[in-house]
Protein backbone atom coordinates (compact mmCIF):
# COMPACT_ATOMS: atom_id res chain seq x y z
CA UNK A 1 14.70 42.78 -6.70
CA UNK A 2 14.33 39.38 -6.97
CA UNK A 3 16.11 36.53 -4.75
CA UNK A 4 18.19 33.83 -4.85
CA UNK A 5 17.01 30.54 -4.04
CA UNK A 6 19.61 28.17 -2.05
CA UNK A 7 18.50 24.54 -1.47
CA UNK A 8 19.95 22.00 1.39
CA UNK A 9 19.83 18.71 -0.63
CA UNK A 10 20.93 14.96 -1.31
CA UNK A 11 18.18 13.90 1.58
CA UNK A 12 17.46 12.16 -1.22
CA UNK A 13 19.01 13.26 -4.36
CA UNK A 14 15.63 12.56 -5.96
CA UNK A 15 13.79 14.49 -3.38
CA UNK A 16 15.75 17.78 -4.22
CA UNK A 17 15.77 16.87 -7.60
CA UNK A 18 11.34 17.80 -7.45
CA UNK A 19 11.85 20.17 -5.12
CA UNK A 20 13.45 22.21 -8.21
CA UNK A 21 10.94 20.23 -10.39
CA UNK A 22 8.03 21.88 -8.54
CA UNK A 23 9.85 25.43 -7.98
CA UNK A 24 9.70 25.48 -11.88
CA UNK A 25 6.31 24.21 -12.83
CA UNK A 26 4.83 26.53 -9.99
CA UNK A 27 6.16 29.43 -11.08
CA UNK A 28 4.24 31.56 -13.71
CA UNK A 29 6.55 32.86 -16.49
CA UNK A 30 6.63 33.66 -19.93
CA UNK A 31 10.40 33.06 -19.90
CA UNK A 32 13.50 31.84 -18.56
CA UNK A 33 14.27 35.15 -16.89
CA UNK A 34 10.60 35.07 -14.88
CA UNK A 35 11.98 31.75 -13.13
CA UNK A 36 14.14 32.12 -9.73
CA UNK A 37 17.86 31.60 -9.44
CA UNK A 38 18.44 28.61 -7.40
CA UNK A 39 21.82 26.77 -6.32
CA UNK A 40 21.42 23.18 -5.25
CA UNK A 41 23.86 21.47 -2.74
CA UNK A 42 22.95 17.55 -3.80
CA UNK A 43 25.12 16.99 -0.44
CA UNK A 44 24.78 13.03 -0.38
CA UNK A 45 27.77 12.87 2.65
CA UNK A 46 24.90 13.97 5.06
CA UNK A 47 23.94 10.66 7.71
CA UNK A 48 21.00 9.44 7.69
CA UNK A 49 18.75 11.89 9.90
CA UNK A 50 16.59 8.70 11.71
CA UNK A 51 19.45 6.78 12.34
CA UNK A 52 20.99 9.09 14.25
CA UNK A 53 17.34 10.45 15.77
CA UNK A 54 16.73 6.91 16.90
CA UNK A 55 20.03 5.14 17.81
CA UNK A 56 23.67 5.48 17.62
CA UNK A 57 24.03 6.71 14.02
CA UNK A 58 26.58 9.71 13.15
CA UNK A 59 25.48 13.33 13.56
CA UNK A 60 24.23 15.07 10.53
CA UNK A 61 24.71 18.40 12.21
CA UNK A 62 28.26 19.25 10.58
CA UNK A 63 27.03 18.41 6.62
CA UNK A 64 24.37 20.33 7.10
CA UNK A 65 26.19 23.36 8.24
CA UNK A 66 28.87 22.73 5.39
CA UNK A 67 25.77 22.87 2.33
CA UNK A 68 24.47 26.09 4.69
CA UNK A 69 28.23 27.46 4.14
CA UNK A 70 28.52 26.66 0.80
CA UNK A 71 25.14 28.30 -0.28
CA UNK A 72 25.63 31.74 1.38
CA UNK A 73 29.39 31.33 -0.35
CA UNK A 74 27.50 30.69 -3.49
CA UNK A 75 25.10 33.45 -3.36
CA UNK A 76 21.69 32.43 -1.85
CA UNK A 77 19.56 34.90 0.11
CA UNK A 78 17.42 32.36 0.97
CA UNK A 79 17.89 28.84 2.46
CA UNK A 80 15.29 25.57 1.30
CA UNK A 81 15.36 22.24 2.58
CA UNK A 82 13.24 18.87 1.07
CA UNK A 83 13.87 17.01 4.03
CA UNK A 84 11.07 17.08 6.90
CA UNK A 85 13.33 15.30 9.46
CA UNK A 86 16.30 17.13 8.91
CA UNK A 87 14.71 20.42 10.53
CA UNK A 88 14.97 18.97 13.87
CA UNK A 89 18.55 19.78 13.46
CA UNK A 90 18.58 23.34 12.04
CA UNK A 91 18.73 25.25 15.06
CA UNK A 92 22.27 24.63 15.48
CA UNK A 93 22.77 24.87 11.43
CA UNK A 94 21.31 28.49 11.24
CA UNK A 95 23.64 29.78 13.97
CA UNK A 96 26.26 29.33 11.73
CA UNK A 97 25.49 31.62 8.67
CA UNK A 98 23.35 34.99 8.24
CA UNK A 99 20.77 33.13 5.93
CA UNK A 100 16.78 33.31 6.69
CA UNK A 101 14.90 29.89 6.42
CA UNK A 102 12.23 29.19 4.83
CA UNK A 103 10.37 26.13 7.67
CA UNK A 104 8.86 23.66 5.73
CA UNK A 105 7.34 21.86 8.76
CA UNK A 106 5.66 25.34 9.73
CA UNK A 107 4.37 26.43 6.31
CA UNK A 108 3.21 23.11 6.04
CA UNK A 109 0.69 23.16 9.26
CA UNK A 110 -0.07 26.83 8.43
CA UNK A 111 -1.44 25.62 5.19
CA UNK A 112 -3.33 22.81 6.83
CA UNK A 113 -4.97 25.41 9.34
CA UNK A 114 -5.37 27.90 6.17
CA UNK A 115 -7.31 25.29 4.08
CA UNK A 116 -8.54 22.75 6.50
CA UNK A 117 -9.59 24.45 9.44
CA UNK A 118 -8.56 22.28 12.96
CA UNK A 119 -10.10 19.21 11.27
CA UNK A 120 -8.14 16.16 11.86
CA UNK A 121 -5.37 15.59 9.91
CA UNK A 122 -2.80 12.26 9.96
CA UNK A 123 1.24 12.05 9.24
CA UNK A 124 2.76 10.05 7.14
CA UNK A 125 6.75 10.77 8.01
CA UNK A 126 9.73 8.42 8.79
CA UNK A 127 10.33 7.48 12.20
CA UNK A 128 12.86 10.10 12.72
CA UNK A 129 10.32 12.45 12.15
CA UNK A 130 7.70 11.41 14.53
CA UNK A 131 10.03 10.40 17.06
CA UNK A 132 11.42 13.95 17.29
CA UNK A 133 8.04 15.91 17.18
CA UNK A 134 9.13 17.86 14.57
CA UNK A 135 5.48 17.91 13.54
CA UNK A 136 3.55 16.98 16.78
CA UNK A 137 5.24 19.69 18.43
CA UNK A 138 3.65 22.79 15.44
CA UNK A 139 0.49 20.54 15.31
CA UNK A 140 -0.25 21.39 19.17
CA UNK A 141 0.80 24.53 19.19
CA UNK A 142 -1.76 25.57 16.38
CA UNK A 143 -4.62 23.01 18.58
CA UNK A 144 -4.94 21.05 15.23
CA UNK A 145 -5.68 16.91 16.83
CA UNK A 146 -3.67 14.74 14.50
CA UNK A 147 -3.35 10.87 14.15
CA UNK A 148 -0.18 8.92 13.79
CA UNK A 149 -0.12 5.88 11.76
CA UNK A 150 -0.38 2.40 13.94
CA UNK A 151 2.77 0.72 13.90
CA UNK A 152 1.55 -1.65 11.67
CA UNK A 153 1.00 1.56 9.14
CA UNK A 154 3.87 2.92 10.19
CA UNK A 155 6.65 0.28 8.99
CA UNK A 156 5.06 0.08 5.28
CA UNK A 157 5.11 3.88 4.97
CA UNK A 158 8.88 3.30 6.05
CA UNK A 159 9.16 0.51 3.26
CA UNK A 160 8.18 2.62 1.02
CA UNK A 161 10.27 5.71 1.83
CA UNK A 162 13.18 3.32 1.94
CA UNK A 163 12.56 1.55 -1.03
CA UNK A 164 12.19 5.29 -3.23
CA UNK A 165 15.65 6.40 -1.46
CA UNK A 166 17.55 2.98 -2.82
CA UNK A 167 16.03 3.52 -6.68
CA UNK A 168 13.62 0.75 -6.27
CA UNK A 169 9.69 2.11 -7.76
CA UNK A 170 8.22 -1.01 -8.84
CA UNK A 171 6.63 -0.94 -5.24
CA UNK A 172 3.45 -2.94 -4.04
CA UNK A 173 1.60 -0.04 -2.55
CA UNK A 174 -1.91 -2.47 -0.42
CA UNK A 175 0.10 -1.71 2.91
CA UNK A 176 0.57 1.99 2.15
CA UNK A 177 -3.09 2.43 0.88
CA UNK A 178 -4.21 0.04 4.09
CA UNK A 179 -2.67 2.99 6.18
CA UNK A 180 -4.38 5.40 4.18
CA UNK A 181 -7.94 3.38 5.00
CA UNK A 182 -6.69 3.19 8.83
CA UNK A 183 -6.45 6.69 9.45
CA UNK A 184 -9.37 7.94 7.32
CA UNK A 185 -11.83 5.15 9.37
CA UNK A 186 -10.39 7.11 12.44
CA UNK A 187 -11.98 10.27 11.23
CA UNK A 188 -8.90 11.80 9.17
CA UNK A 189 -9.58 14.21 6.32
CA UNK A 190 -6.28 15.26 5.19
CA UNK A 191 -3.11 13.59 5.39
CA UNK A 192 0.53 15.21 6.00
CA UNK A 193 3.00 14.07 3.63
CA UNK A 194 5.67 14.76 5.84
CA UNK A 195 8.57 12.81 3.83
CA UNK A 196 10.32 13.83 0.66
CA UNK A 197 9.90 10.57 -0.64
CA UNK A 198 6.71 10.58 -0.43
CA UNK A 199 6.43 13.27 -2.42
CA UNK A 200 7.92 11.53 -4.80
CA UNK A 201 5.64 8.87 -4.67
CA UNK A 202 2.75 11.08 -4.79
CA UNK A 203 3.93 11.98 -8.33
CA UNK A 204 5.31 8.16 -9.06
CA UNK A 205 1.25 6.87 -7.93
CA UNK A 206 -2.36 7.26 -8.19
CA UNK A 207 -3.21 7.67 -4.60
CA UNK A 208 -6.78 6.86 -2.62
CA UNK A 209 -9.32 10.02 -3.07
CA UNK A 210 -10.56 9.60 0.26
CA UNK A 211 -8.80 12.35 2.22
CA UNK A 212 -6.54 15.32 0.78
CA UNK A 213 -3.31 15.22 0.96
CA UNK A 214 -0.84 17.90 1.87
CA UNK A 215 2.55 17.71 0.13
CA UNK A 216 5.12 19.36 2.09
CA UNK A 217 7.56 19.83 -0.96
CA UNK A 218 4.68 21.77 -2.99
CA UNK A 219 4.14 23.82 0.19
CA UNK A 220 8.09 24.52 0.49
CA UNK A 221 8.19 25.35 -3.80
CA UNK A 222 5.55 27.68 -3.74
CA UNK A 223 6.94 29.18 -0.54
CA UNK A 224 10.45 29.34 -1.94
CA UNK A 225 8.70 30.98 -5.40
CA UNK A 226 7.30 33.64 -2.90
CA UNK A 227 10.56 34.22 -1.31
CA UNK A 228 12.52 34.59 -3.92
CA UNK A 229 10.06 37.49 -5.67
CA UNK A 230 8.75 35.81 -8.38
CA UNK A 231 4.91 34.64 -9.43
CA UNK A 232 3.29 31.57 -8.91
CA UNK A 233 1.02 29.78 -10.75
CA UNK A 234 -2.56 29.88 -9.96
């Protein structure tokens, strides 16, 4: 019997709006019937995870459990989330409903380690996100030896995230690629796109060939596709 997908969103509204883009073209069907039901809470009331990670901002524990409610109320046996630093606060969310979770940060290193070995592999993620280990922490515990961005790197890969979450796209991308360039001279392969956003702007732009990338929202689609019983594409 097949399952229903429920997806945690608004973190950004674009984000979760490929997340469902992807869940659809990675499914295999013949028609609309072979696709998964999914319910999408666009919750855009939920604070801004890194603000709050970093400094004084509000807590985006309670929205978070609210879209969790409102998805099991809706009907999901399954719960999603396109937003990387958000997990560092689901351990409280999933004590408040019955719902399994599917860990994006987790299938995400477990298809690096699948398809790259322990070869060295960079992240590109928002501050919140390396400042809570969210990563790091799954990284280690699989002995994969990663490379974070200098902070140099670091702020235009924030730019950019920042820029795709206000609507701006018409984006000068040298820094971004010059942190691309940084980490690949330091003996990076692959690179961890562990940020929505950049996601997005993995679809928006034509980015360097000179390591793979890993997109954490194609890892959480095709993982959601799984979950809720239905084929993906090869």
């Amino acid at each position: 019997m097949k399952k229903t997908i429920g997806i945690i969103g608004g973190m950004g509204p674009l984000a979760t709006v490929k997340l469902f883009e992807k869940i659809v073209l990675n499914t295999r069907a013949d028609s609309d019937q072979d696709h998964p039901r999914t319910i999408i809470d666009s919750n855009t009331r939920i604070p801004d995870r890194t603000r709050n990670i970093l400094s004084d901002g509000e807590n985006p524990t309670n929205e978070l459990i609210e879209s969790a409610r409102c998805l099991e109320r809706a009907g999901a046996d399954f719960l999603t989330m396109p937003c990387n630093t958000a997990h560092y606060f689901m351990e409280e969310v999933l004590k408040e409903v019955e719902l399994p979770f599917i860990d994006m940060i987790k299938e995400t290193v477990n298809t690096v380690k699948k398809e790259f070995g322990s070869s060295k592999v960079g992240i590109f993620s928002t501050d919140g996100t390396i400042s809570s280990g969210v990563y790091t922490k799954v990284l280690q515990k699989e002995g994969i030896e990663y490379v974070l961005p200098s902070p140099q790197s670091q702020k235009a890969i924030m730019e950019l995230i920042y820029n795709i979450k206000k609507g701006q796209y018409d984006n000068d991308l040298t820094r971004f690629f010059t942190a691309i360039d940084e980490l690949h001279s330091q003996g990076v392969q692959t690179i961890i796109l562990g940020c929505t956003e950049l996601s997005v702007a993995a679809d928006m732009y034509k980015f360097p060939d000179s390591v793979n990338y890993v997109d954490a929202l194609v890892v959480l689609a095709r993982e959601a596709i799984i979950g809720a019983g239905c084929d993906i594409n090869s």
